[in-house]
C-alpha atoms as a PDB file:
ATOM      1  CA  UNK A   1       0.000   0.000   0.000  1.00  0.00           C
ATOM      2  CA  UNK A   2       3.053   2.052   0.961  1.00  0.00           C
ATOM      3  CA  UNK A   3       4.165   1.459  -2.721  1.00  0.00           C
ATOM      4  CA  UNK A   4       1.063   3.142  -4.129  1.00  0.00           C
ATOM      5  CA  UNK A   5       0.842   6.119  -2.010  1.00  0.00           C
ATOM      6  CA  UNK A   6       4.483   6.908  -3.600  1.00  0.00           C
ATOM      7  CA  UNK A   7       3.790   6.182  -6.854  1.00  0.00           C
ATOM      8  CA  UNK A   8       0.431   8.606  -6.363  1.00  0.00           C
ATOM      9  CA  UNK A   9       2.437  11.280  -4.997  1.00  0.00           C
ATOM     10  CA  UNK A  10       4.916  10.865  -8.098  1.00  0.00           C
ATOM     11  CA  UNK A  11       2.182  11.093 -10.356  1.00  0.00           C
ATOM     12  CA  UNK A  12       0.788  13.990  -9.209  1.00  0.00           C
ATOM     13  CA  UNK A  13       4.133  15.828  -9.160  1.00  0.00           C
ATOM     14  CA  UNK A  14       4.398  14.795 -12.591  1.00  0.00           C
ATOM     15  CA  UNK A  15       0.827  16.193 -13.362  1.00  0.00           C
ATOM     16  CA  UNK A  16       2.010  19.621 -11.725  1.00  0.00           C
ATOM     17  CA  UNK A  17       4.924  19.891 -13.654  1.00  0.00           C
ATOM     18  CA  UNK A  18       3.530  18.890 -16.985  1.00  0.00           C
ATOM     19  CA  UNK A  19       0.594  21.318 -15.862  1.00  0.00           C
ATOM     20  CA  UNK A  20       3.390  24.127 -15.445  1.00  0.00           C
ATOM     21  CA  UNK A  21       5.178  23.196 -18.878  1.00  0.00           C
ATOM     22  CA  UNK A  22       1.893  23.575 -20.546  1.00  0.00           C
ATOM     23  CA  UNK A  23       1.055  26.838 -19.450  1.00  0.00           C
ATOM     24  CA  UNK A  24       5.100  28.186 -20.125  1.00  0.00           C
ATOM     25  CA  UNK A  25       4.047  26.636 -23.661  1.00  0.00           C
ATOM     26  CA  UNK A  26       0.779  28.530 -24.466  1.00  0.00           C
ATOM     27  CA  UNK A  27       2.725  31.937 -23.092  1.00  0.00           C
ATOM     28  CA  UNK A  28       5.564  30.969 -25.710  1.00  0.00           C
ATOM     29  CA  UNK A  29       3.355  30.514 -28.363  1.00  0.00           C
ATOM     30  CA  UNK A  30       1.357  33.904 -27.457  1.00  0.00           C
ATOM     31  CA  UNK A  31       5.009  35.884 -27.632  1.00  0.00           C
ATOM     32  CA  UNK A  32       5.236  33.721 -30.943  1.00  0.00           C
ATOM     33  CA  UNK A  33       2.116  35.483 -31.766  1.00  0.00           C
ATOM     34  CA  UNK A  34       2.950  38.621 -31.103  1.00  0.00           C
ATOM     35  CA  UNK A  35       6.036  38.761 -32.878  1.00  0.00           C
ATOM     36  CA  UNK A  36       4.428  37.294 -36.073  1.00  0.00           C
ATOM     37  CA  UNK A  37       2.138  40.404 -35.875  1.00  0.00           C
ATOM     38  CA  UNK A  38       5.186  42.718 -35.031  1.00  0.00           C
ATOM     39  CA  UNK A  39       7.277  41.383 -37.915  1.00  0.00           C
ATOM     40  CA  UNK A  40       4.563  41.669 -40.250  1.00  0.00           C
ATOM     41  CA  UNK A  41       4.297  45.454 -39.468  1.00  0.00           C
ATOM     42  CA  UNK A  42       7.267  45.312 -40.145  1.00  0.00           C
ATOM     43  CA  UNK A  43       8.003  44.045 -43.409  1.00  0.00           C
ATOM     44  CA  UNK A  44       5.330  46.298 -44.476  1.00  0.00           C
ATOM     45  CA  UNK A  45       6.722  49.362 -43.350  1.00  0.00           C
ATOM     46  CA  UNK A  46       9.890  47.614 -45.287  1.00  0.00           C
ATOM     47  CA  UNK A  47       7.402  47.604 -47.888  1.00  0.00           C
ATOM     48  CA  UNK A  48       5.928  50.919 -47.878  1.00  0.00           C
ATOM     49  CA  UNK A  49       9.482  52.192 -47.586  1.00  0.00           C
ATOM     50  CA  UNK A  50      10.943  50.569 -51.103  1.00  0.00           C
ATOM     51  CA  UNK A  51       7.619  52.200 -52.670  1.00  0.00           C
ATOM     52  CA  UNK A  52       8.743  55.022 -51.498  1.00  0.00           C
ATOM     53  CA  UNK A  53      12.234  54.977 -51.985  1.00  0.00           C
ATOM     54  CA  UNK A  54      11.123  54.049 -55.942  1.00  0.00           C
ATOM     55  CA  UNK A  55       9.280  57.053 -56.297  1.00  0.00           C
ATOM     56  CA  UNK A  56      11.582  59.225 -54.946  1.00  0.00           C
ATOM     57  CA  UNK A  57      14.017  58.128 -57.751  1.00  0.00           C
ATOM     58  CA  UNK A  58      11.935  57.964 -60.341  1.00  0.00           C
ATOM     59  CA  UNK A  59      11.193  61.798 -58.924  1.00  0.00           C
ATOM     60  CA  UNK A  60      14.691  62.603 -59.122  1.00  0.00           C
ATOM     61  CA  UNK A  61      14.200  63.996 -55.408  1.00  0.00           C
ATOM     62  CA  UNK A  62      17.319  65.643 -53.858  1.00  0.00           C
ATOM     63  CA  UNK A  63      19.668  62.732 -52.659  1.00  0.00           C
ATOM     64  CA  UNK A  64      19.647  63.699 -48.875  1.00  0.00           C
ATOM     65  CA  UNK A  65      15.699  62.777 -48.834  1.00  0.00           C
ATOM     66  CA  UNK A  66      16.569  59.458 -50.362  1.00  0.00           C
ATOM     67  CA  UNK A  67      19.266  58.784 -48.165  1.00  0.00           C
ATOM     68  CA  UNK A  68      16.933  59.619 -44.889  1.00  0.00           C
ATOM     69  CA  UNK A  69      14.758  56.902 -46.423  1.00  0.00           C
ATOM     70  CA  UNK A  70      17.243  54.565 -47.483  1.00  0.00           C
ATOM     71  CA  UNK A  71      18.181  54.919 -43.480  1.00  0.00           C
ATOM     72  CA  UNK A  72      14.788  54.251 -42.313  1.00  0.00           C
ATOM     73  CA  UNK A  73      14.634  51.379 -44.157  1.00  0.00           C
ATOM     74  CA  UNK A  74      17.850  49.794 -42.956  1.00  0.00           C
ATOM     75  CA  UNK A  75      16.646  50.564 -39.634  1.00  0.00           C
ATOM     76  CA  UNK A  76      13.753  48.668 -40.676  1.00  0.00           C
ATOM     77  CA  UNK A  77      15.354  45.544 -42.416  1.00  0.00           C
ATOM     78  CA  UNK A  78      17.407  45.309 -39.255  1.00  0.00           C
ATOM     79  CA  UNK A  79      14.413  45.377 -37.230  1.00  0.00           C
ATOM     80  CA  UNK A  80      12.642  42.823 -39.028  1.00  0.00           C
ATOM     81  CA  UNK A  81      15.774  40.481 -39.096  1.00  0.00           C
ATOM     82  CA  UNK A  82      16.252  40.920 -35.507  1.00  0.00           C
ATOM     83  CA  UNK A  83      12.563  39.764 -34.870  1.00  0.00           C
ATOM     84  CA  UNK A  84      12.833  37.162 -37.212  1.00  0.00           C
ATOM     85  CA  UNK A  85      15.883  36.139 -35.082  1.00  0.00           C
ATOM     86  CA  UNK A  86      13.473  35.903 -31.692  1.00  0.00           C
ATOM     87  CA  UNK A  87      11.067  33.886 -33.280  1.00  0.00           C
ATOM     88  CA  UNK A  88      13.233  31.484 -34.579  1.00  0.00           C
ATOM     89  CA  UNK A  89      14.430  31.251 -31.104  1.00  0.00           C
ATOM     90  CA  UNK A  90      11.373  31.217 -29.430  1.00  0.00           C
ATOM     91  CA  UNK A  91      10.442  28.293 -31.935  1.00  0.00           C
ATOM     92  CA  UNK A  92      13.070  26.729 -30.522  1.00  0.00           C
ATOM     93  CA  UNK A  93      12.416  26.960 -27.129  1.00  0.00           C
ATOM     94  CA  UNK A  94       8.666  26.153 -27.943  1.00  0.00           C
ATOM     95  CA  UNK A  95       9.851  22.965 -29.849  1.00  0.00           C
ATOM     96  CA  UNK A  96      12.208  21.703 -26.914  1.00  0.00           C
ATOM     97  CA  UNK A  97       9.579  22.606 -24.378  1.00  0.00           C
ATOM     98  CA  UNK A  98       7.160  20.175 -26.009  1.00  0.00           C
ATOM     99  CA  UNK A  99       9.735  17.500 -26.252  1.00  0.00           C
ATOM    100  CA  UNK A 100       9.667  17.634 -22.411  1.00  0.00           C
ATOM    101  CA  UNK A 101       6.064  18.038 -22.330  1.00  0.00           C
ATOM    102  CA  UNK A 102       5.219  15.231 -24.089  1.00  0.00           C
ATOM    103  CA  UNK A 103       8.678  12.987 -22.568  1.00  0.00           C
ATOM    104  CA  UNK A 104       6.624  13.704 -19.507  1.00  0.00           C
ATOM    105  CA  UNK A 105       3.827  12.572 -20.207  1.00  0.00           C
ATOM    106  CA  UNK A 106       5.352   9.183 -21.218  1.00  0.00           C
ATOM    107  CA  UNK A 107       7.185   8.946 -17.727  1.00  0.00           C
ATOM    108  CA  UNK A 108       3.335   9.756 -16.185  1.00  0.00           C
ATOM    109  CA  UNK A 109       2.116   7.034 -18.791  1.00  0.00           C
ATOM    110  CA  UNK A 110       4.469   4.360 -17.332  1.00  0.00           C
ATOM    111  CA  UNK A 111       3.971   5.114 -13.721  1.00  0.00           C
ATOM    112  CA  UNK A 112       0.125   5.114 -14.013  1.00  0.00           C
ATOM    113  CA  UNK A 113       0.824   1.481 -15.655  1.00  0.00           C
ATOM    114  CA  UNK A 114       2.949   0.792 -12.814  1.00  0.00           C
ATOM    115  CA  UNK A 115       0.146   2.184 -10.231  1.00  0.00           C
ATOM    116  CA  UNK A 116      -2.325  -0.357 -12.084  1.00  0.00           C
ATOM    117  CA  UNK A 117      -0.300  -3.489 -12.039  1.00  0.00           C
ATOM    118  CA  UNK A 118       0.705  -3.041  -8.537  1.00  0.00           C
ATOM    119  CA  UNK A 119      -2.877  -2.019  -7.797  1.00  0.00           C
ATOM    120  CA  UNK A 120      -4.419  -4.650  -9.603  1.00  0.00           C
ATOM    121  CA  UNK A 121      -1.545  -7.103  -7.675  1.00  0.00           C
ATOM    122  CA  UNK A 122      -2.498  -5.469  -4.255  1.00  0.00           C
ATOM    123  CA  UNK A 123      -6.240  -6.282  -5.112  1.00  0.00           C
ATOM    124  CA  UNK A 124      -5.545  -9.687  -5.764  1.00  0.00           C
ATOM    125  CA  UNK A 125      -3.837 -10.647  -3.217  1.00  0.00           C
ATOM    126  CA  UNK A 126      -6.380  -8.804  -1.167  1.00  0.00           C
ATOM    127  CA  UNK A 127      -8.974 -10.761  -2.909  1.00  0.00           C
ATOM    128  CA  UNK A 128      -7.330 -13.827  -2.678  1.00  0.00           C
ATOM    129  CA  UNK A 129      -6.524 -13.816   1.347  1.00  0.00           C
ATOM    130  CA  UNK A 130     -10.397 -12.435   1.762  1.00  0.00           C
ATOM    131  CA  UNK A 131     -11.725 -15.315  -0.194  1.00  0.00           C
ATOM    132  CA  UNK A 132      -8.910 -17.529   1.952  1.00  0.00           C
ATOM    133  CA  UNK A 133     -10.658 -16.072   5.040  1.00  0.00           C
ATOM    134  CA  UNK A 134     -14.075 -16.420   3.726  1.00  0.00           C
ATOM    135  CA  UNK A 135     -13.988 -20.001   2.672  1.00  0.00           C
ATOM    136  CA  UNK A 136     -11.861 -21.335   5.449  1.00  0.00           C
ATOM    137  CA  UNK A 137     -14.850 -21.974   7.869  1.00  0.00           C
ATOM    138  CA  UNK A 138     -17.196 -22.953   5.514  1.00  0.00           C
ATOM    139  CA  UNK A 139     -13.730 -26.012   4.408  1.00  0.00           C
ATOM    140  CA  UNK A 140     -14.058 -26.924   8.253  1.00  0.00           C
ATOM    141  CA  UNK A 141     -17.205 -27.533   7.924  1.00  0.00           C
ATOM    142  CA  UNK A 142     -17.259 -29.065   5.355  1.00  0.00           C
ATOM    143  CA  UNK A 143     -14.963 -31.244   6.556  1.00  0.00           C
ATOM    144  CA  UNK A 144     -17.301 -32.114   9.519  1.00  0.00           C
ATOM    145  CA  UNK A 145     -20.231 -32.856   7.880  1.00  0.00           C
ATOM    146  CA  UNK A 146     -18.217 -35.390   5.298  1.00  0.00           C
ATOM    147  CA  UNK A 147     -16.452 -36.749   8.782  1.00  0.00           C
ATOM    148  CA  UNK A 148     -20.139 -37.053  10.336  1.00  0.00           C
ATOM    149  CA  UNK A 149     -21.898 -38.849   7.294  1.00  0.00           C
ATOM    150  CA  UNK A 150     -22.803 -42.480   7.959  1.00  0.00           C
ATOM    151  CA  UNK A 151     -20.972 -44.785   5.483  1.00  0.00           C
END
């Protein structure tokens, strides 16, 4: 019984943790989400930016204008590659942190199959020593009334 109570606790610490991982996993994948949106405003202020940069050439616009947006979008690009950069990483981290999720999960997996079988061997033996205790009077007498039959 001793053996279950331990293997209950583990579980549950196991359930806690996975419990934890999951929630660190749906606030990674909200930063994801976030950074998706932020690097789409981006690329369209990238975007927006070439446009502009093409019409001030085709303009012929004095060069200090063109390099001011040339700038911006640098600034920009950089921007954009430097959140491209976090997600990537923060895929990472997401990807690793469901490896241990679900390499959790297994280890819970095994120990509820170990909770069963020892269970399910407690129970048994349980069964078996009630059914011992249970049957042993009614044996005895049996036993008397096949001693006490007239032949």
């Amino acid at each position: 019984m001793k053996i279950l109570m331990e293997i209950d606790e583990e579980i549950f610490k196991l359930k806690n943790i996975i419990h934890e991982l999951n929630v660190k996993n749906i606030k990674l994948h909200k930063q994801l989400y976030s950074l998706y949106v932020e690097a789409d405003s981006q690329q369209s202020k990238i975007e927006a930016l070439e446009s502009s940069n093409e019409d001030l050439s085709s303009e012929n616009n004095s060069s200090e204008s063109i390099k001011l947006s040339d700038e911006n979008e640098m600034s920009n690009e950089n921007t954009y590659a430097a959140l491209k950069k976090e997600i990537l990483t923060l895929q990472l981290e997401t990807s690793e942190l469901e490896a241990e999720i679900e390499r959790l999960r297994t280890t819970l997996f095994v120990k509820l199959g170990i909770h069963e079988i020892i269970g399910s061997r407690y129970l048994v033996i349980c069964s078996s020593r009630l059914f011992e205790m249970l049957s042993w009077p009614f044996e005895d007498h049996q036993r008397e009334v096949i001693h006490e039959s007239p032949d």
